[in-house]
Protein backbone atom coordinates (compact mmCIF):
# COMPACT_ATOMS: atom_id res chain seq x y z
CA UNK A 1 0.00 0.00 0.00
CA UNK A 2 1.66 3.98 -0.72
CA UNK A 3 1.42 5.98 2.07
CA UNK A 4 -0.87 8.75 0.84
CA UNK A 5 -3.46 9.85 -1.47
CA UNK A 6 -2.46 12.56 -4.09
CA UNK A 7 -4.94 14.35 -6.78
CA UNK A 8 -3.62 17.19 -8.77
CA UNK A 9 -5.88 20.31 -8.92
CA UNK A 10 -6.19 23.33 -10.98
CA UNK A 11 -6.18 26.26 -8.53
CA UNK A 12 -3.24 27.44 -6.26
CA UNK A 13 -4.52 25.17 -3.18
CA UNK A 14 -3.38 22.31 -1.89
CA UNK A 15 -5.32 20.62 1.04
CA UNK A 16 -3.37 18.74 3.02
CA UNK A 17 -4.94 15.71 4.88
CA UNK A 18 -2.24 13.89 7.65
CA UNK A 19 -3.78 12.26 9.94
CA UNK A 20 -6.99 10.03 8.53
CA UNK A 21 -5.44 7.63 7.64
CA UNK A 22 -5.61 4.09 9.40
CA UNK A 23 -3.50 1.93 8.34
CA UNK A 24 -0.93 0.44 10.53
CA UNK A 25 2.44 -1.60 10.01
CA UNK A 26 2.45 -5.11 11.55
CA UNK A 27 4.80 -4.19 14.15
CA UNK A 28 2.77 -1.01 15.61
CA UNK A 29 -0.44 -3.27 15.35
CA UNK A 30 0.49 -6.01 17.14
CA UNK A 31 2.12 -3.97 19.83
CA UNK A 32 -0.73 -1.27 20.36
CA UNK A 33 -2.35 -1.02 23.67
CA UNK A 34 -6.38 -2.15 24.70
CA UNK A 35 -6.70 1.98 24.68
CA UNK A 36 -5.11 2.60 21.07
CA UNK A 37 -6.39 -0.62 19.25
CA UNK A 38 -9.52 1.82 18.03
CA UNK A 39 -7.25 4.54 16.86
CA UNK A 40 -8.67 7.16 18.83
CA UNK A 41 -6.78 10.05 18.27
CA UNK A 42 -7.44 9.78 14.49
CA UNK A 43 -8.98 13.18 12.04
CA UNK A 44 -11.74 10.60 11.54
CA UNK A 45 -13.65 11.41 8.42
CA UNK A 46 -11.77 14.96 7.28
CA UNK A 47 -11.04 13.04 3.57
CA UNK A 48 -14.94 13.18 3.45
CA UNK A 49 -15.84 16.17 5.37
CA UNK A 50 -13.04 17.90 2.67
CA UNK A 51 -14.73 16.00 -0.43
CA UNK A 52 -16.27 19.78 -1.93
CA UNK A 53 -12.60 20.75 -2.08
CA UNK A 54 -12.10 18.59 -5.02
CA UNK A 55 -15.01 20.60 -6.98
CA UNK A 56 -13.17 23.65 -6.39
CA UNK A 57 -10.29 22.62 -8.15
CA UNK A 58 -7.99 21.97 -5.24
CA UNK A 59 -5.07 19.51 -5.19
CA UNK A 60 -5.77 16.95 -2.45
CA UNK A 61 -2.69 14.85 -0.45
CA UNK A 62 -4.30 11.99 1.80
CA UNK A 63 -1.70 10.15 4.32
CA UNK A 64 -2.97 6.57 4.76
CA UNK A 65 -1.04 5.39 7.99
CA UNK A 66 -2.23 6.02 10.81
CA UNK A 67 -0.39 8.82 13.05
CA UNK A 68 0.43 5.90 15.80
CA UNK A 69 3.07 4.15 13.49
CA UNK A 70 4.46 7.94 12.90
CA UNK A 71 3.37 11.38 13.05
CA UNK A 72 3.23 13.23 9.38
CA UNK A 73 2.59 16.84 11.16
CA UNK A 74 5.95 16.56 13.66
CA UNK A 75 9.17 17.26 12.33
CA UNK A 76 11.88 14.67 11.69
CA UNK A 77 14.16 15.48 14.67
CA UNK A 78 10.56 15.03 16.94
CA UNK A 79 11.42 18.17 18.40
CA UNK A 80 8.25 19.29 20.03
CA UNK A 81 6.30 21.73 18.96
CA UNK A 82 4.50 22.84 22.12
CA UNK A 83 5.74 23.96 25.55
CA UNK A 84 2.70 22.36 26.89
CA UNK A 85 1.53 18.66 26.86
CA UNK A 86 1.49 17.18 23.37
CA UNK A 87 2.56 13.96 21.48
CA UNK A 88 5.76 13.31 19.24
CA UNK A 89 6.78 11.79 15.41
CA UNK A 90 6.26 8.11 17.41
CA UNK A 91 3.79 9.29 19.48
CA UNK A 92 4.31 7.14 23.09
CA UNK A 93 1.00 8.24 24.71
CA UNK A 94 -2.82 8.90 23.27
CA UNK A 95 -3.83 12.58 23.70
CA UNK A 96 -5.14 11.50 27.30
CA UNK A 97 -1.77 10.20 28.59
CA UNK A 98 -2.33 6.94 27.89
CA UNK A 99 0.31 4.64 26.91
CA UNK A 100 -0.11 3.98 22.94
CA UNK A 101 1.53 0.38 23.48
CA UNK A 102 1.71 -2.35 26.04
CA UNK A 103 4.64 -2.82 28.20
CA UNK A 104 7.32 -3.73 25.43
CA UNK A 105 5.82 -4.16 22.55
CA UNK A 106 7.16 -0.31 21.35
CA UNK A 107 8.60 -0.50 17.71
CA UNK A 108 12.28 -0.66 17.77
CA UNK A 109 14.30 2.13 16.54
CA UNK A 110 14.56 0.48 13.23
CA UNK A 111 11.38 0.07 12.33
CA UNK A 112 10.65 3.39 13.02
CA UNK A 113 13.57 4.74 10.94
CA UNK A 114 11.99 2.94 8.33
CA UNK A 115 8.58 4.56 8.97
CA UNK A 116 10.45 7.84 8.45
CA UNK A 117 11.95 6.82 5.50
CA UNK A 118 8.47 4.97 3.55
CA UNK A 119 6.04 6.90 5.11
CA UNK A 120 6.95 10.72 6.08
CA UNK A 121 9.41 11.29 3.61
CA UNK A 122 7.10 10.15 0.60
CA UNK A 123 4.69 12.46 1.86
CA UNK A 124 6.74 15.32 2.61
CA UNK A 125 8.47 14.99 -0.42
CA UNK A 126 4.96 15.25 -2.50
CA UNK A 127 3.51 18.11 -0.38
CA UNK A 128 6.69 19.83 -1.46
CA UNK A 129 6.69 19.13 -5.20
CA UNK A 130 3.08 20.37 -5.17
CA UNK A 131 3.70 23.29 -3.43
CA UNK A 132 6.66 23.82 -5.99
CA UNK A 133 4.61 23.40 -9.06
CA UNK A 134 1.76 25.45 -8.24
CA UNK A 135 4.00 28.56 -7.53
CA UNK A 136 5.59 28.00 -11.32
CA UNK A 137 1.88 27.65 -12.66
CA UNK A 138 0.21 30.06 -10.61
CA UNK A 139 2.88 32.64 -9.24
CA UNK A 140 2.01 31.37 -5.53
CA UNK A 141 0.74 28.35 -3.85
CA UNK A 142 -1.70 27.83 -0.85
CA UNK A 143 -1.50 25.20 1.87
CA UNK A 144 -4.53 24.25 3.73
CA UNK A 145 -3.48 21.65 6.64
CA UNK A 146 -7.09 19.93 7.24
CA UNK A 147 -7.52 18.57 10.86
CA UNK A 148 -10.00 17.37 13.51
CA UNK A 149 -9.81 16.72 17.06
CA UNK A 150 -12.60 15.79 20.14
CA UNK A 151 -13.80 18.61 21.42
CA UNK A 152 -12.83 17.68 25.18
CA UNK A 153 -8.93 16.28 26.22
CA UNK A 154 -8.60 17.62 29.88
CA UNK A 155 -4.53 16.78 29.22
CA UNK A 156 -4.57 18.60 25.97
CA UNK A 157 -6.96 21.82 27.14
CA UNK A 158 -9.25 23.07 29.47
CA UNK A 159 -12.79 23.07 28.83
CA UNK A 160 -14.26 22.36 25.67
CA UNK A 161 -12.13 23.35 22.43
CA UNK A 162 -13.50 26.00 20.02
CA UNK A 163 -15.62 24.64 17.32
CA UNK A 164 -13.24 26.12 14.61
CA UNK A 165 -9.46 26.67 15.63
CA UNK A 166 -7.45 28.15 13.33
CA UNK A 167 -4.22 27.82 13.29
CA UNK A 168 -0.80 30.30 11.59
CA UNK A 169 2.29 30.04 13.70
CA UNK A 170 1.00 33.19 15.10
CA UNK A 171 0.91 35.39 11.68
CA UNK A 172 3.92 33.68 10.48
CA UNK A 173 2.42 31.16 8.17
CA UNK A 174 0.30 33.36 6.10
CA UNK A 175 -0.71 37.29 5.29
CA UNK A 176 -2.41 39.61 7.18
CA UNK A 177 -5.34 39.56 4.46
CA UNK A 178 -5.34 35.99 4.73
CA UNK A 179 -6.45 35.58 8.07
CA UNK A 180 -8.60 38.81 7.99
CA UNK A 181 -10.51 36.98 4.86
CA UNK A 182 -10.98 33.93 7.18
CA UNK A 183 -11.63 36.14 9.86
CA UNK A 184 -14.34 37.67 8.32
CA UNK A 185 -16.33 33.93 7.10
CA UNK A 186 -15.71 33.41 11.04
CA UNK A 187 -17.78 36.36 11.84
CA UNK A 188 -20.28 36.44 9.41
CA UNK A 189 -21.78 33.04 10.78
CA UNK A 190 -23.31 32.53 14.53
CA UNK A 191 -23.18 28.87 14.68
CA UNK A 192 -19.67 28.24 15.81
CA UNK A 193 -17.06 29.21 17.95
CA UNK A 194 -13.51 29.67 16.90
CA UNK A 195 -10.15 31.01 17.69
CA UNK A 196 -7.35 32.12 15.91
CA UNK A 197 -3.78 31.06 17.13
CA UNK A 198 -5.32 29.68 20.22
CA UNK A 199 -4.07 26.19 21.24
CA UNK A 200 -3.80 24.77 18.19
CA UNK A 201 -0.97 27.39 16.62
CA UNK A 202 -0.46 25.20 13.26
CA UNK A 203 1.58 21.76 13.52
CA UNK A 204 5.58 21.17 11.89
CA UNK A 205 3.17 21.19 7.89
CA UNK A 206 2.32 24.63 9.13
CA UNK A 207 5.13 26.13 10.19
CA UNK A 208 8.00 24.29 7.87
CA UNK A 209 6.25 25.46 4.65
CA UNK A 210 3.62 28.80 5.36
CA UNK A 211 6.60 30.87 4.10
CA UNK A 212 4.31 34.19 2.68
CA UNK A 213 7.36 36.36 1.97
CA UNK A 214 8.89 33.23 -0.85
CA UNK A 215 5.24 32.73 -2.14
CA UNK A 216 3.85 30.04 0.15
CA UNK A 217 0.66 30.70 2.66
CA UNK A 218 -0.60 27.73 4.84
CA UNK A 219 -3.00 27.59 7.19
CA UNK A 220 -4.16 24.85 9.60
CA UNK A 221 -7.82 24.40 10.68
CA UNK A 222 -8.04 21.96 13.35
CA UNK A 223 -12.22 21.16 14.01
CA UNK A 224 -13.47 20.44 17.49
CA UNK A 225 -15.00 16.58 16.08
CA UNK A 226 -18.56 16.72 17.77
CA UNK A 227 -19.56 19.28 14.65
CA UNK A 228 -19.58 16.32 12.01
CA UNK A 229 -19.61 12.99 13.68
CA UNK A 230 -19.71 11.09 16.97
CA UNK A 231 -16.86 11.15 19.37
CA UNK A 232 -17.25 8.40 21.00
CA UNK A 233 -16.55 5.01 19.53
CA UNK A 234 -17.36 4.12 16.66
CA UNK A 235 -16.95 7.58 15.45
CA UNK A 236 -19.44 7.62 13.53
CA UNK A 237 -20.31 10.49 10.57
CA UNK A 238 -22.86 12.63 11.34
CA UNK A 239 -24.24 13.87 8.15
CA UNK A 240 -27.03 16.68 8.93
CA UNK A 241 -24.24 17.77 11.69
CA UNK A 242 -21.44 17.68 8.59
CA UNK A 243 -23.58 19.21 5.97
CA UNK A 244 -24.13 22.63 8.49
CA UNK A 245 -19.90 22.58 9.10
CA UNK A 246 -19.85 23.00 5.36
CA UNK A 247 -21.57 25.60 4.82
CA UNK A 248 -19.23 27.81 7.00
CA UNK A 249 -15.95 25.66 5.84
CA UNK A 250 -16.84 26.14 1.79
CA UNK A 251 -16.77 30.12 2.48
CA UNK A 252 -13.76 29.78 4.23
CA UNK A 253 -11.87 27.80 1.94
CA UNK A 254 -12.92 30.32 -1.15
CA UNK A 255 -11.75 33.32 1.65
CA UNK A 256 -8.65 31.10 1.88
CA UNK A 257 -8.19 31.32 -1.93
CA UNK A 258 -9.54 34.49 -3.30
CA UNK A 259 -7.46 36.39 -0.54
CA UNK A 260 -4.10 33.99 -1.78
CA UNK A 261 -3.97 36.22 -4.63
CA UNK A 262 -2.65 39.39 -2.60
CA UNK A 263 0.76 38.29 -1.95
């Protein structure tokens, strides 16, 4: 099996899908714990919720292994990303602190060098040729990192997450008339709650390739998962519940791109 998903589009944006994907290698799966064998921490259901994208004209990138054999939204050198509790390239723990394998069983370092080298390079190595072609076609590219998370991880956050939390390194990422364009979708509707650079600041896709001033915006839109589908297992899609996210993520998306062609 590859490790992603790719469709080219015909606009400057590329949506960029990392962590739906399931699939798991033989040594991660027989070594999970009781807790991870349901692959809880998975974007369940973003390649679908994300489907209108392809109507638009948008390039789509799909990983198809599943974050627990190796994380495509950390950087190589699993330096973390966050001063405050979060998870790594191998992540060792599920968002709630528990452990993501049983006593032992963790993949040995080289496995998981090969994970790196099959599975996150590939990827990486597409997102960037993308990227790279639709700045010689278009003049400028856009990067949309799609992600979902339940709406509730005491370890994670307090509270209950923001509905809609958008994510750009803190202004780095992206122009100032990108975010006010997605700003502005945000405000126009009454049915959601977001945040902009809140906890969710944009993962490593985020921050290693939103480079505005060489002709590169990304953006990273991590959903609080009780909008579109159940979060308890078996995650199941909600459709009346997705259909009403859509209507404010479509906007947003067309923000996302019609504001793209400032820079």
């Amino acid at each position: 099996m590859t490790s992603f998903h790719f469709t080219a589009g015909k606009i400057p944006l590329l949506v960029s899908i990392p962590h739906a994907g399931i699939q798991l290698t033989p040594e991660v799966e027989a070594g999970l714990s009781d807790a991870a064998r349901g692959l809880p921490d998975t974007d369940w259901h973003i390649p679908l919720l994300y489907d209108f994208v392809r109507d638009l004209g948008a390039s789509v990138l799909i990983g198809h292994y599943s974050r627990f054999v190796i994380d495509l939204n950390r950087p190589a050198d699993n330096q973390p990303l966050y001063a405050t509790a979060t998870t790594g390239l191998y992540p060792e723990t599920l968002f709630d602190g528990t452990p993501t394998f049983a006593a032992g069983k963790t993949p040995s370092a080289e496995a998981r060098q090969g994970y790196l080298d099959t599975i996150w390079q590939p990827y990486h190595q597409q997102l960037q040729q993308e990227l790279t072609r639709l700045k010689a076609q278009h003049g400028y590219a856009l990067l949309f990192d799609a992600h979902s998370i339940a709406s509730v991880i005491p370890r994670l956050f307090e509270g209950r997450l923001p509905d809609l939390n958008i994510g750009t390194n803190d202004g780095v990422s992206c122009s100032s008339a990108a975010i006010d364009a997605i700003k502005h979708v945000c405000n126009a509707q009454k049915d959601y709650s977001w945040i902009v650079n809140g906890r969710f600041k944009g993962g490593y896709i985020t921050r290693a390739y939103g480079q505005p001033e060489q002709g590169v915006q990304a953006v990273q839109l991590e959903l609080a998962q009780l909008n579109y589908m159940d979060e308890t297992p078996p995650f199941a899609w909600q459709q009346d519940r997705a259909a009403q996210l859509q209507k404010v993520l479509k906007p947003l998306l067309q923000a996302f791109i019609e504001a793209g062609k400032t820079v």
